[in-house]
C-alpha atoms as a PDB file:
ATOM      1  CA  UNK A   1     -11.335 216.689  11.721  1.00  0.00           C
ATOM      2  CA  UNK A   2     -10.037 219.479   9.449  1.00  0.00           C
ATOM      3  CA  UNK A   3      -6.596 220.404   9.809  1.00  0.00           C
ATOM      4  CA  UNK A   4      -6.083 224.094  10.920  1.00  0.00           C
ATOM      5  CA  UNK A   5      -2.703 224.900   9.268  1.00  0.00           C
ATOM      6  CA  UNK A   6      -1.695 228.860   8.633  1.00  0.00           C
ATOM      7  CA  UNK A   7      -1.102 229.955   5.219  1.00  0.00           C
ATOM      8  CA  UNK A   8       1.631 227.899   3.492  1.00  0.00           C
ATOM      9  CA  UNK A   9       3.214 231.210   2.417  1.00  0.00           C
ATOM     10  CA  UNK A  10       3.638 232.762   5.862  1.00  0.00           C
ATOM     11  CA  UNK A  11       5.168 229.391   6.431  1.00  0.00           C
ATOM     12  CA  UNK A  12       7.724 229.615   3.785  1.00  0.00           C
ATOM     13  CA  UNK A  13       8.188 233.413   4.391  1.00  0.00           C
ATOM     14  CA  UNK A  14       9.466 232.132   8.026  1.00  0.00           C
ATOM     15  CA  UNK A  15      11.285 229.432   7.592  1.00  0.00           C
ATOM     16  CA  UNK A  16      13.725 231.836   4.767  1.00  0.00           C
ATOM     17  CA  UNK A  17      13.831 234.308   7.155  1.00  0.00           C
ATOM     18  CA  UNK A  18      14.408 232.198   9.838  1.00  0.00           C
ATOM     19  CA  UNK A  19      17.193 230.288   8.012  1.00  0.00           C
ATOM     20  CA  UNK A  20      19.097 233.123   6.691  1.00  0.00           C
ATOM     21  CA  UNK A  21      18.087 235.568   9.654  1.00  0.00           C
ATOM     22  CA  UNK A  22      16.871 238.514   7.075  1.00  0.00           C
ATOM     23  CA  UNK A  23      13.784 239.283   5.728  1.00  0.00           C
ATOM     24  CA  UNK A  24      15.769 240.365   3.068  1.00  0.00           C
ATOM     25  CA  UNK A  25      17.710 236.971   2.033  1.00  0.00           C
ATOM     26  CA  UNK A  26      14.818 235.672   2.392  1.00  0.00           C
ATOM     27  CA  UNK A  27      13.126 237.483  -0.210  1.00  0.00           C
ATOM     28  CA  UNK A  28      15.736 237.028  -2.900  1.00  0.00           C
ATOM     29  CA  UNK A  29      15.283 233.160  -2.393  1.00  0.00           C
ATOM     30  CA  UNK A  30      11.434 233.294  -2.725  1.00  0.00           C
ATOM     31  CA  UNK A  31      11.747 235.657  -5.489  1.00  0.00           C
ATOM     32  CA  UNK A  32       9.246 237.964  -3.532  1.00  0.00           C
ATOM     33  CA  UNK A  33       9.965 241.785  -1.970  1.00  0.00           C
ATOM     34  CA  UNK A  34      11.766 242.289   1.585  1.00  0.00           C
ATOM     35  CA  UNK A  35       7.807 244.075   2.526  1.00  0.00           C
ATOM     36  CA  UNK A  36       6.174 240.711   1.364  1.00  0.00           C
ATOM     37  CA  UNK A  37       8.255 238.346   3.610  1.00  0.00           C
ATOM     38  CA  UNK A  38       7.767 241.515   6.415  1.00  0.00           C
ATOM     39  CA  UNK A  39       3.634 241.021   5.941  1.00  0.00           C
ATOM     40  CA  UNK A  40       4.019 237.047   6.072  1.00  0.00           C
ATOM     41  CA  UNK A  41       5.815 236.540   9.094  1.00  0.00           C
ATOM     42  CA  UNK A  42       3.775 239.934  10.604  1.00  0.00           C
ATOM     43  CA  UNK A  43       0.268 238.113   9.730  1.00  0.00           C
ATOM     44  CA  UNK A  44       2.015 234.426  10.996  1.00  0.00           C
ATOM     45  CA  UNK A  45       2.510 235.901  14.720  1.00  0.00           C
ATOM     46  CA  UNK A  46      -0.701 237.129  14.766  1.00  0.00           C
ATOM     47  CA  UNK A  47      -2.552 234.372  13.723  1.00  0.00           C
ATOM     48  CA  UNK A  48      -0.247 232.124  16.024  1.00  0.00           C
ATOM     49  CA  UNK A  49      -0.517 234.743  18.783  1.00  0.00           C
ATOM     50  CA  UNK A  50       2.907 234.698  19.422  1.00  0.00           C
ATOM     51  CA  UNK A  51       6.503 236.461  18.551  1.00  0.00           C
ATOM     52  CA  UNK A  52       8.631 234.679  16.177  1.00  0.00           C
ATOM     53  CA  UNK A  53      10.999 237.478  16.010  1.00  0.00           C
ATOM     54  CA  UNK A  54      12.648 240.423  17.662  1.00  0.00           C
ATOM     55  CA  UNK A  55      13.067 243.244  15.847  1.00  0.00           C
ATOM     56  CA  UNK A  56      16.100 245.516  16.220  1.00  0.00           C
ATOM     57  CA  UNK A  57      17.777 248.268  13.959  1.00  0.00           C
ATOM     58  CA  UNK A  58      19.507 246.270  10.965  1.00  0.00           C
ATOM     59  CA  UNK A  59      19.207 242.651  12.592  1.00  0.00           C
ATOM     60  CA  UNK A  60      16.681 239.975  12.760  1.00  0.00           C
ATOM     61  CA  UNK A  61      16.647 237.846  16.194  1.00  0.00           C
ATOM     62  CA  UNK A  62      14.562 234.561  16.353  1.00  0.00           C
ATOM     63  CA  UNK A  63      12.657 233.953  19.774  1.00  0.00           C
ATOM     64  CA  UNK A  64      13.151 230.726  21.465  1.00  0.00           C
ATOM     65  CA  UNK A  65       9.281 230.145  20.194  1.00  0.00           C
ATOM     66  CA  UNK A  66      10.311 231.330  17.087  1.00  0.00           C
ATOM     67  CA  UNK A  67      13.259 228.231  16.729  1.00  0.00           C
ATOM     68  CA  UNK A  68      11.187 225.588  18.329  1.00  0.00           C
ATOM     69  CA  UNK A  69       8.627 226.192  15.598  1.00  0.00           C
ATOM     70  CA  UNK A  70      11.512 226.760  13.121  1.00  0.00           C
ATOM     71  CA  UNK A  71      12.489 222.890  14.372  1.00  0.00           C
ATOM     72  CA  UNK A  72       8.936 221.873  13.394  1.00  0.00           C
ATOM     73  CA  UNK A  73       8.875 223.386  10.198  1.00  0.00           C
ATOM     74  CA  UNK A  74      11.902 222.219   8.905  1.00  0.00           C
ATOM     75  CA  UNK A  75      11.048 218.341   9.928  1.00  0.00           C
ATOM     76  CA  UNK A  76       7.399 218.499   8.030  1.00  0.00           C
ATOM     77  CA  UNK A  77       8.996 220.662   5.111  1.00  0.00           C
ATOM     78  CA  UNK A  78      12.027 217.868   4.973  1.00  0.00           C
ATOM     79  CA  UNK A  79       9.316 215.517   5.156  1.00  0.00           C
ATOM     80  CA  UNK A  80       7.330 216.538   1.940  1.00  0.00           C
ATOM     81  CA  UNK A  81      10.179 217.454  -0.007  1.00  0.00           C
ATOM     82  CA  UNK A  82      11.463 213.856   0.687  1.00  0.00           C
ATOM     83  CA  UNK A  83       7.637 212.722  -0.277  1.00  0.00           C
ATOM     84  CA  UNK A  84       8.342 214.999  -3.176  1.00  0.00           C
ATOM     85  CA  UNK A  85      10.865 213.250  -4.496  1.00  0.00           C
ATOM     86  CA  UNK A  86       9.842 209.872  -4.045  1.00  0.00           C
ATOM     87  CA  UNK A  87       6.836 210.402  -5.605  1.00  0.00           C
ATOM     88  CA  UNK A  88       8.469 211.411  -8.652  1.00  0.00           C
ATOM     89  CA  UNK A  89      10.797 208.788  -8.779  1.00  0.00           C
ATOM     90  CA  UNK A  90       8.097 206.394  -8.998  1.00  0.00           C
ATOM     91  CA  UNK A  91       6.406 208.462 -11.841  1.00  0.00           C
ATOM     92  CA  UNK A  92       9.995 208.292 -13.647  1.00  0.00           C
ATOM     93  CA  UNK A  93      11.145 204.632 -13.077  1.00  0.00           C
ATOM     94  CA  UNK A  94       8.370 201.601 -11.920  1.00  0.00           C
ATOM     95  CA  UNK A  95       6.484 199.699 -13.924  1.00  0.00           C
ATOM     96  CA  UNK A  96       4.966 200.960 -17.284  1.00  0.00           C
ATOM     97  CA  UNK A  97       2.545 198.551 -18.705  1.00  0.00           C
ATOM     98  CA  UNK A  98       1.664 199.407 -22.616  1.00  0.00           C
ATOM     99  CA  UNK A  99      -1.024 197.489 -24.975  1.00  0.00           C
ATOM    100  CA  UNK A 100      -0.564 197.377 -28.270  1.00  0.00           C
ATOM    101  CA  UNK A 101      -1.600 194.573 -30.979  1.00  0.00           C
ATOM    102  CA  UNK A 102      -0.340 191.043 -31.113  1.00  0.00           C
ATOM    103  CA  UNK A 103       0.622 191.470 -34.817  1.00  0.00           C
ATOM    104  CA  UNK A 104       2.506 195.608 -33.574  1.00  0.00           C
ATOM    105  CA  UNK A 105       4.053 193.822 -30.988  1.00  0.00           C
ATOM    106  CA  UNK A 106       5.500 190.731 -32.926  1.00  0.00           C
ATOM    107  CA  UNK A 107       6.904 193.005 -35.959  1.00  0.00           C
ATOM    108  CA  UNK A 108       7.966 196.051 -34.742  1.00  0.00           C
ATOM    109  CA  UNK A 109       8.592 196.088 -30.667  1.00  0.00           C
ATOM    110  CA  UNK A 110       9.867 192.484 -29.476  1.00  0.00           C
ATOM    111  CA  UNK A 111      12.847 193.623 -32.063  1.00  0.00           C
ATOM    112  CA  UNK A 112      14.018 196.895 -30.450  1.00  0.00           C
ATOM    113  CA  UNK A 113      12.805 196.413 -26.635  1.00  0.00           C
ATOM    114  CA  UNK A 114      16.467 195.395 -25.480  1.00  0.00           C
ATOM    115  CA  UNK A 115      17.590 198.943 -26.702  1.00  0.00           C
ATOM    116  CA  UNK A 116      14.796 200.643 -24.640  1.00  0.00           C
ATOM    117  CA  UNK A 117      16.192 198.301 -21.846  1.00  0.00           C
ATOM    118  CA  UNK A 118      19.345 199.334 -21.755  1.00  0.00           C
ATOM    119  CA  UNK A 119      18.827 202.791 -22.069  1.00  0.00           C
ATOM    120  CA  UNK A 120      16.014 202.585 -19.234  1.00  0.00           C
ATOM    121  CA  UNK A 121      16.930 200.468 -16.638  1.00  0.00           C
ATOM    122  CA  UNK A 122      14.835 201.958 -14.219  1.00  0.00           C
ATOM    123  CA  UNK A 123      11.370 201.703 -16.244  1.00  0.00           C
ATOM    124  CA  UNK A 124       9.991 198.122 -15.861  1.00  0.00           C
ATOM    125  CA  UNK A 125       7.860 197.573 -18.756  1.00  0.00           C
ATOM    126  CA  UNK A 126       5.366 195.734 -19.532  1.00  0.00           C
ATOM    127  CA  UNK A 127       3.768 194.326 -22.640  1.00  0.00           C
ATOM    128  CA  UNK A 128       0.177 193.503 -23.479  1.00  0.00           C
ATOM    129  CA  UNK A 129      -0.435 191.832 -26.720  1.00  0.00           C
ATOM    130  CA  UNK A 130      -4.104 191.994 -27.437  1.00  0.00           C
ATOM    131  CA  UNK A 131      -7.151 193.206 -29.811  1.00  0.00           C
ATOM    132  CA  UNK A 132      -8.829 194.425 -27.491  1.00  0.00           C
ATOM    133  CA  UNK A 133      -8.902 198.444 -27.234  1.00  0.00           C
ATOM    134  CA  UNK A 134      -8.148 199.230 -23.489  1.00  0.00           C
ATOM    135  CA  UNK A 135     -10.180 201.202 -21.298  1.00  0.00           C
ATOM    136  CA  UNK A 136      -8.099 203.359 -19.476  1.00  0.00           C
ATOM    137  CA  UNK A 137     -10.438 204.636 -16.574  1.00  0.00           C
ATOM    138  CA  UNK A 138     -10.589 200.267 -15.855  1.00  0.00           C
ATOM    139  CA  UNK A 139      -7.461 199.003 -16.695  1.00  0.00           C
ATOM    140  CA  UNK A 140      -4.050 198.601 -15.220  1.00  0.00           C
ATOM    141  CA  UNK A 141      -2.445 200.046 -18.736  1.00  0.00           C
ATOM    142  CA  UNK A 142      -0.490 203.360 -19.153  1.00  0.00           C
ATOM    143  CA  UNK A 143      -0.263 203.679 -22.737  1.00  0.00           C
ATOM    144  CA  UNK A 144      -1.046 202.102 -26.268  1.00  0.00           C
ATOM    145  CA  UNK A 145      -0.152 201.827 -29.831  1.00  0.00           C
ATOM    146  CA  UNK A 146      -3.380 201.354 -31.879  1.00  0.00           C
ATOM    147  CA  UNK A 147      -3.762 201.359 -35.327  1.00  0.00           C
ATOM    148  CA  UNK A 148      -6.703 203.439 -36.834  1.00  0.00           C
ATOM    149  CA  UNK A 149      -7.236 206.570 -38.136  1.00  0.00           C
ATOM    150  CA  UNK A 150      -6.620 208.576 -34.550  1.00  0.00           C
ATOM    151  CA  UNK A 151      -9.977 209.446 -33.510  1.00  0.00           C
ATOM    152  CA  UNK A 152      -9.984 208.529 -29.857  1.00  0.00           C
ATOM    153  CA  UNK A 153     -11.750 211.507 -28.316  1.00  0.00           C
ATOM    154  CA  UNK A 154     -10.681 212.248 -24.790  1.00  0.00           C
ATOM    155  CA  UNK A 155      -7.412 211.059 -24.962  1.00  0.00           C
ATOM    156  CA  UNK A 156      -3.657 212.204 -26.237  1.00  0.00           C
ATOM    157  CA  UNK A 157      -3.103 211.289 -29.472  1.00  0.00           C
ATOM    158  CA  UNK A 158       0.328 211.291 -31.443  1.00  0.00           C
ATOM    159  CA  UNK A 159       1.057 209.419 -34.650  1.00  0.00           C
ATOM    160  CA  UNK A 160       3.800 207.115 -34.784  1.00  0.00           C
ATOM    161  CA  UNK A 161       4.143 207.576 -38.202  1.00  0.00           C
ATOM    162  CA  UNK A 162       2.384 207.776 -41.882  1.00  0.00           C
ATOM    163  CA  UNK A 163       2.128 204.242 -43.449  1.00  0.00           C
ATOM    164  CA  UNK A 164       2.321 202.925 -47.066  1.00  0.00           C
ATOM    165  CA  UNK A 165       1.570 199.271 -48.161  1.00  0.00           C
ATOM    166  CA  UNK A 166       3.906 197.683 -51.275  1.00  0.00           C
ATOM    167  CA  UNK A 167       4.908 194.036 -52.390  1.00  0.00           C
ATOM    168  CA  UNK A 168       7.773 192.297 -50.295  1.00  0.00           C
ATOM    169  CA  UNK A 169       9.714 188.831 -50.539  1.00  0.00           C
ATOM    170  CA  UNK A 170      12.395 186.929 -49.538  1.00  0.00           C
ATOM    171  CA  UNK A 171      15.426 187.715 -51.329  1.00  0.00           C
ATOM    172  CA  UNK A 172      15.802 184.736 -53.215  1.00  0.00           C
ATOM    173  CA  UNK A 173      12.930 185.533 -54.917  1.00  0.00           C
ATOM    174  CA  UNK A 174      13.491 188.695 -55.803  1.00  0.00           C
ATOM    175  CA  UNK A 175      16.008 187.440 -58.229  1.00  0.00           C
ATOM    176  CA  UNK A 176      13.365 185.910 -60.105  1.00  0.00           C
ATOM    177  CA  UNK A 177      11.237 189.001 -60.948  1.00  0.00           C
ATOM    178  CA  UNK A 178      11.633 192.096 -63.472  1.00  0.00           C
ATOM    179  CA  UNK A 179       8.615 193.764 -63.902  1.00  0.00           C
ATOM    180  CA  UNK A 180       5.650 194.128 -61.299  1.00  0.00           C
ATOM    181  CA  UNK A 181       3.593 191.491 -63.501  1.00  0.00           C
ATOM    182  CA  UNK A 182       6.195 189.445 -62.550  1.00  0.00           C
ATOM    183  CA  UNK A 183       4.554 188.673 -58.795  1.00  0.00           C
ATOM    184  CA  UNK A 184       1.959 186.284 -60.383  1.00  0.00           C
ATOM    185  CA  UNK A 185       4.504 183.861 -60.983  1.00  0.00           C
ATOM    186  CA  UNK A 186       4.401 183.174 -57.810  1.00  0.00           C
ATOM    187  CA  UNK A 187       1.686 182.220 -54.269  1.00  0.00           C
ATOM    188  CA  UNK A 188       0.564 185.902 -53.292  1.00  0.00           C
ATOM    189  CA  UNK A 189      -0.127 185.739 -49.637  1.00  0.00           C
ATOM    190  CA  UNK A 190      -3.781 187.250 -48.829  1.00  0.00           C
ATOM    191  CA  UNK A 191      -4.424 189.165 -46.066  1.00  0.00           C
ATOM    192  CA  UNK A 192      -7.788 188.374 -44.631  1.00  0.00           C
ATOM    193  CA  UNK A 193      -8.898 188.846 -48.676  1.00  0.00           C
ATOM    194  CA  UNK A 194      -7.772 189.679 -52.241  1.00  0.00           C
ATOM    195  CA  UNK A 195      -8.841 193.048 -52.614  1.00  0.00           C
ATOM    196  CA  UNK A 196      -5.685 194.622 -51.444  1.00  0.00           C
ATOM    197  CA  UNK A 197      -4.036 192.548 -54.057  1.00  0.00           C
ATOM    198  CA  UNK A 198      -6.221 193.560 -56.916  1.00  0.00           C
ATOM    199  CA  UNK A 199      -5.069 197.727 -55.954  1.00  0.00           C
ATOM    200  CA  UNK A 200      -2.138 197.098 -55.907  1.00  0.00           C
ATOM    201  CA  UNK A 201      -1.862 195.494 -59.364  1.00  0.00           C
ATOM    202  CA  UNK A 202      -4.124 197.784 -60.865  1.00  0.00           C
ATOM    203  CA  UNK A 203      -1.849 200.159 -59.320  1.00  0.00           C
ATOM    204  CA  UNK A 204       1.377 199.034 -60.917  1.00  0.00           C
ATOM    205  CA  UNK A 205      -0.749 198.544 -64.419  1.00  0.00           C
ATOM    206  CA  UNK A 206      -1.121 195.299 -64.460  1.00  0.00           C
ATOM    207  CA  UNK A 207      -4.661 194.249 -65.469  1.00  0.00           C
ATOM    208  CA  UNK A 208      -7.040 190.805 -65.679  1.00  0.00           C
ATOM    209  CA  UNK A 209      -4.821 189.533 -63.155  1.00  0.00           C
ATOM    210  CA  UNK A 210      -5.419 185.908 -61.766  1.00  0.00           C
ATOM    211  CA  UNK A 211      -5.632 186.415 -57.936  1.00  0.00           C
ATOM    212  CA  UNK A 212      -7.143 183.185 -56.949  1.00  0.00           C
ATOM    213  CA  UNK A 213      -3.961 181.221 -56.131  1.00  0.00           C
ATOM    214  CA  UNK A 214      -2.318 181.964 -52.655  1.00  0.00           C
ATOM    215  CA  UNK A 215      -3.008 181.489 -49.152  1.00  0.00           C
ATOM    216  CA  UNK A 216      -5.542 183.884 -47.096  1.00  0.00           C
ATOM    217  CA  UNK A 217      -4.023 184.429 -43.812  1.00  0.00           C
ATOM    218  CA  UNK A 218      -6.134 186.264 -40.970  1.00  0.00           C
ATOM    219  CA  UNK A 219      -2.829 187.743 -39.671  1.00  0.00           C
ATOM    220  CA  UNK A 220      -0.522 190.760 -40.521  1.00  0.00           C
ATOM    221  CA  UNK A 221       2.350 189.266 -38.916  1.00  0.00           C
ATOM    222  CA  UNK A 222       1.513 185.616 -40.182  1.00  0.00           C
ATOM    223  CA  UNK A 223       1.612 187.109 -44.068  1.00  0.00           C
ATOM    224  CA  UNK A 224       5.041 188.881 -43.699  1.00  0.00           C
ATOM    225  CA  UNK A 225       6.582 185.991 -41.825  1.00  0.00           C
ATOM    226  CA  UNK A 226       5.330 183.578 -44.603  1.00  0.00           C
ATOM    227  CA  UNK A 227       7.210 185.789 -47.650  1.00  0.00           C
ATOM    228  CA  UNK A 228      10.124 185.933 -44.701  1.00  0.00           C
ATOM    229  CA  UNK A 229      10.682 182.601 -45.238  1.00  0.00           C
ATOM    230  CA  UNK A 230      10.032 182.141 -49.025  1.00  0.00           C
ATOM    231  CA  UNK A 231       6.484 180.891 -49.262  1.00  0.00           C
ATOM    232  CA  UNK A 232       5.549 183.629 -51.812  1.00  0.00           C
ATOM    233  CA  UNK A 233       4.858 187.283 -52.457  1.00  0.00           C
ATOM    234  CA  UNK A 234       2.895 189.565 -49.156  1.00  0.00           C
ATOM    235  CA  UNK A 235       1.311 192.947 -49.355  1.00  0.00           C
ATOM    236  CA  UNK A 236       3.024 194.586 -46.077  1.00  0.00           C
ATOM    237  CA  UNK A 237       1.913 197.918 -44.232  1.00  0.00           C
ATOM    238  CA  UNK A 238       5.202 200.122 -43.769  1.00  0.00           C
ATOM    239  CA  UNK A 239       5.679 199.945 -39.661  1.00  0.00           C
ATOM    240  CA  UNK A 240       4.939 195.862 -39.478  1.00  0.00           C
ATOM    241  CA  UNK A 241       7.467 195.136 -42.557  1.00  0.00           C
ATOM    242  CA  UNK A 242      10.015 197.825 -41.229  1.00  0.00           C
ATOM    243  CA  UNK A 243      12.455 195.544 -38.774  1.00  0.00           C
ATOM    244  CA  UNK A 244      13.164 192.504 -41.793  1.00  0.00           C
ATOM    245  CA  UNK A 245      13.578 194.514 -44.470  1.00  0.00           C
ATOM    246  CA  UNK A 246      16.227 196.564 -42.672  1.00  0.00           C
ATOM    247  CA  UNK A 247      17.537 193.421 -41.644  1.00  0.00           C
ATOM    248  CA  UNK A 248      17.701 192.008 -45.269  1.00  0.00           C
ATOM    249  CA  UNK A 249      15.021 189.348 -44.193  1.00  0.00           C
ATOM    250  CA  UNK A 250      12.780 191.376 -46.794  1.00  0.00           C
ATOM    251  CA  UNK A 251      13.276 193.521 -49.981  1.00  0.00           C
ATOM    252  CA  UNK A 252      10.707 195.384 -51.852  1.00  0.00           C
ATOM    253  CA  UNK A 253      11.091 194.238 -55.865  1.00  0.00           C
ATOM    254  CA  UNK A 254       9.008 197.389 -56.686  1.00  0.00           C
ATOM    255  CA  UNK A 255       8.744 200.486 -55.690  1.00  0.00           C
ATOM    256  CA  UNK A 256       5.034 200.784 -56.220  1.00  0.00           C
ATOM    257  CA  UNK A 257       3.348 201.682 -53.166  1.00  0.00           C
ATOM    258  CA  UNK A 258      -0.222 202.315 -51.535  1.00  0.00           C
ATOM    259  CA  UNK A 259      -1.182 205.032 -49.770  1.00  0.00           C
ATOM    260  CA  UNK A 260      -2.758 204.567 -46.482  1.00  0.00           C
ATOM    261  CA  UNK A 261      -5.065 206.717 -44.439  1.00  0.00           C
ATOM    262  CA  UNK A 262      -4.817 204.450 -41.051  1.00  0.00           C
ATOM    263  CA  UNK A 263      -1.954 204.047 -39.114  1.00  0.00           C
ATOM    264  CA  UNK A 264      -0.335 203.474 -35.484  1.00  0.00           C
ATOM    265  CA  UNK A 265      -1.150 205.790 -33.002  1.00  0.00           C
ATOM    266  CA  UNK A 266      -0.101 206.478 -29.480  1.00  0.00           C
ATOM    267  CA  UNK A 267      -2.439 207.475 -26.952  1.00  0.00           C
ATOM    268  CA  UNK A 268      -2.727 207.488 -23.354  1.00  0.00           C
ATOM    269  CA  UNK A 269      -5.201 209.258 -20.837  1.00  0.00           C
ATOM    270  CA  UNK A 270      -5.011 213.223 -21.311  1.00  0.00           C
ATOM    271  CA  UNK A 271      -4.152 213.450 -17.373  1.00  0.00           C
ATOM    272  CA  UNK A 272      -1.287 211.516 -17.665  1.00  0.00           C
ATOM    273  CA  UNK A 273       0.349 211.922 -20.559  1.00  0.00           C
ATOM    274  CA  UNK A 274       3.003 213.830 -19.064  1.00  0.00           C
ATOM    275  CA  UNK A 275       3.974 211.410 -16.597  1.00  0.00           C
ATOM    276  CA  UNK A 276       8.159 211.072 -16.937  1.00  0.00           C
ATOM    277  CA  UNK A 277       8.125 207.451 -17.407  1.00  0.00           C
ATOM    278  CA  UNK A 278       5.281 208.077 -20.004  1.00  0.00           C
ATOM    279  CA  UNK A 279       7.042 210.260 -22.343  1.00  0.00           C
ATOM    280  CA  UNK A 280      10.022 208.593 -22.136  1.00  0.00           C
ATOM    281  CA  UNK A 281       8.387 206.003 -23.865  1.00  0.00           C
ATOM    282  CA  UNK A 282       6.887 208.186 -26.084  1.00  0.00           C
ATOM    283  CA  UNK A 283       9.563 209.456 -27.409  1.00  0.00           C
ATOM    284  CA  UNK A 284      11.632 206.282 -27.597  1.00  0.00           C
ATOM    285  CA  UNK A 285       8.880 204.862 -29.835  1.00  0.00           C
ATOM    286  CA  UNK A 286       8.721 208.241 -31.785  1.00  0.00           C
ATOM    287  CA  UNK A 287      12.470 208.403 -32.619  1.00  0.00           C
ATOM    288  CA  UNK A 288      12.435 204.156 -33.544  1.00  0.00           C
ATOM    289  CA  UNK A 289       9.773 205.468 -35.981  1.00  0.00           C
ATOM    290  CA  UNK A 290      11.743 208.288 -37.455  1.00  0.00           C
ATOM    291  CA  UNK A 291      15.146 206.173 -37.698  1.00  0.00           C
ATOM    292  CA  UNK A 292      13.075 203.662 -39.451  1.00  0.00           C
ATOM    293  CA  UNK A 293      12.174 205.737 -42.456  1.00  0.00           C
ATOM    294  CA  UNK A 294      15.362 207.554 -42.839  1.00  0.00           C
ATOM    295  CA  UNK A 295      17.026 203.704 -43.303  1.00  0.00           C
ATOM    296  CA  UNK A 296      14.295 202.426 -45.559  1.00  0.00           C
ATOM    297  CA  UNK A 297      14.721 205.632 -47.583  1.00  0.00           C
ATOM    298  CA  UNK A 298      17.601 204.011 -48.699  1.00  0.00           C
ATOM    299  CA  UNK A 299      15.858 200.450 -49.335  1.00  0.00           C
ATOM    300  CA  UNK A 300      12.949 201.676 -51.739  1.00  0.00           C
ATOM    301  CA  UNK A 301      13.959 200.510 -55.790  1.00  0.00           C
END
């Protein structure tokens, strides 16, 4: 059965006046006229059928009907403000459970996530490494960091940041090299093909370039962690190279550089986008981005 419940207003209206004894106190605290709070209590007893007040010249007395519904009123408001509150809690703190790519998640977030720890006890998060593009309306999964050109209709978009992809190696190899011709001395490590190579050559005017020697790796994160540790020269997008050569691990010989028109995007349902715990994440991940290319401002020959 329907509930039959009098207008939450004339509730309100009440309670104020009820609690402070004036319809006038109680119209500064709603932010509402003394002749407001008069008509809501006025249209309460009449719809209840029953005097909540007695009226007499400059005071306000409450009936004994009037405080035993005052009693009930302030238990069920009590009640939903304590609802209230919990409620929001949960949206703050709980678990948040994010997807992002295996190759995203090994190069950029593994690094930082004992920062976003400590600054957020309260969020539990939760990773999921996978390829697969989550569908939001099915799955347990609050957010994600794709990358692609941001076209994901329906949903909140924000770019993480713009993306450029240049030459990178281990430091002890970048001892060995002068002039961007100078990366054919070595194994360039292919991602997936050789094409990105070739650009970036042509690129940095180098021309009729042998780029048959080197491994072809299927895997961002494979490629960089290859010239990590020495095995020759990788091709790295901005965002996955961003955490080694900040910590030395990499160094760009050259400051030639591709443009790219994809890039990482967050997104999360529309409808929930401003949940606390949501944007907290957000902007953690936004700020990472933003400290990252002010420090590799400084790293660029």
């Amino acid at each position: 059965m329907a509930r039959r419940l009098p207008s939450l207003n004339a509730l309100k209206a009440f309670e104020a006046a009820a609690r402070h004894e004036s319809f006038t106190k109680a119209a500064e605290e709603l932010s509402v006229t003394q002749g407001a709070i008069s008509h809501q209590v006025k249209a309460l007893e009449l719809e209840l059928g029953i005097r909540l007040f007695d009226r007499e010249r400059q005071k306000l007395n409450i009936t004994r009907a009037g405080l035993s519904y005052l009693e009930v009123l302030r238990d069920a408001f009590d009640r939903i403000a304590l609802g209230t509150e919990r409620i929001q809690h949960l949206s703050r703190a709980g678990a948040l459970t994010v997807s992002t790519s295996p190759d995203f998640a090994a190069k950029w977030l593994v690094n930082r996530l004992g920062r976003f720890a400590e600054m957020h006890p309260d969020i539990d998060l939760r990773i999921s490494a996978t390829m697969h593009h989550v569908d939001f309306a099915r799955e347990d999964v609050d957010l994600a960091v794709r990358h692609g050109d941001g076209n994901w209709a329906g949903h909140h978009v924000v770019r993480l940041c713009s993306e450029q992809l240049f030459a990178v190696c281990s430091p002890k190899l970048h001892q060995r090299m002068r002039e961007p011709s100078d990366v054919l001395k070595f194994p360039l490590l292919h991602l997936d093909d050789r094409k990105d190579w070739s650009e970036w050559l042509e690129a940095a005017g180098v021309v009729d370039a042998e780029l048959s020697h080197g491994p072809i790796l299927n895997r961002a994160s494979m490629v960089i962690d290859a010239a990590v540790d020495g095995q020759g020269i990788a091709l790295a997008r901005t965002t996955l190279a961003a955490w080694d050569l900040i910590n030395g691990r990499l160094v760009r010989p050259f400051a030639v550089a591709l443009r790219l028109s994809k890039t990482y995007w967050i997104v999360c349902p529309k409808a929930r986008s401003m949940l606390p715990k949501i944007t907290t994440f957000r902007d953690w991940l936004l700020a990472e981005a933003a400290d990252d290319v002010r420090r590799l401002q400084t790293l660029v020959p």
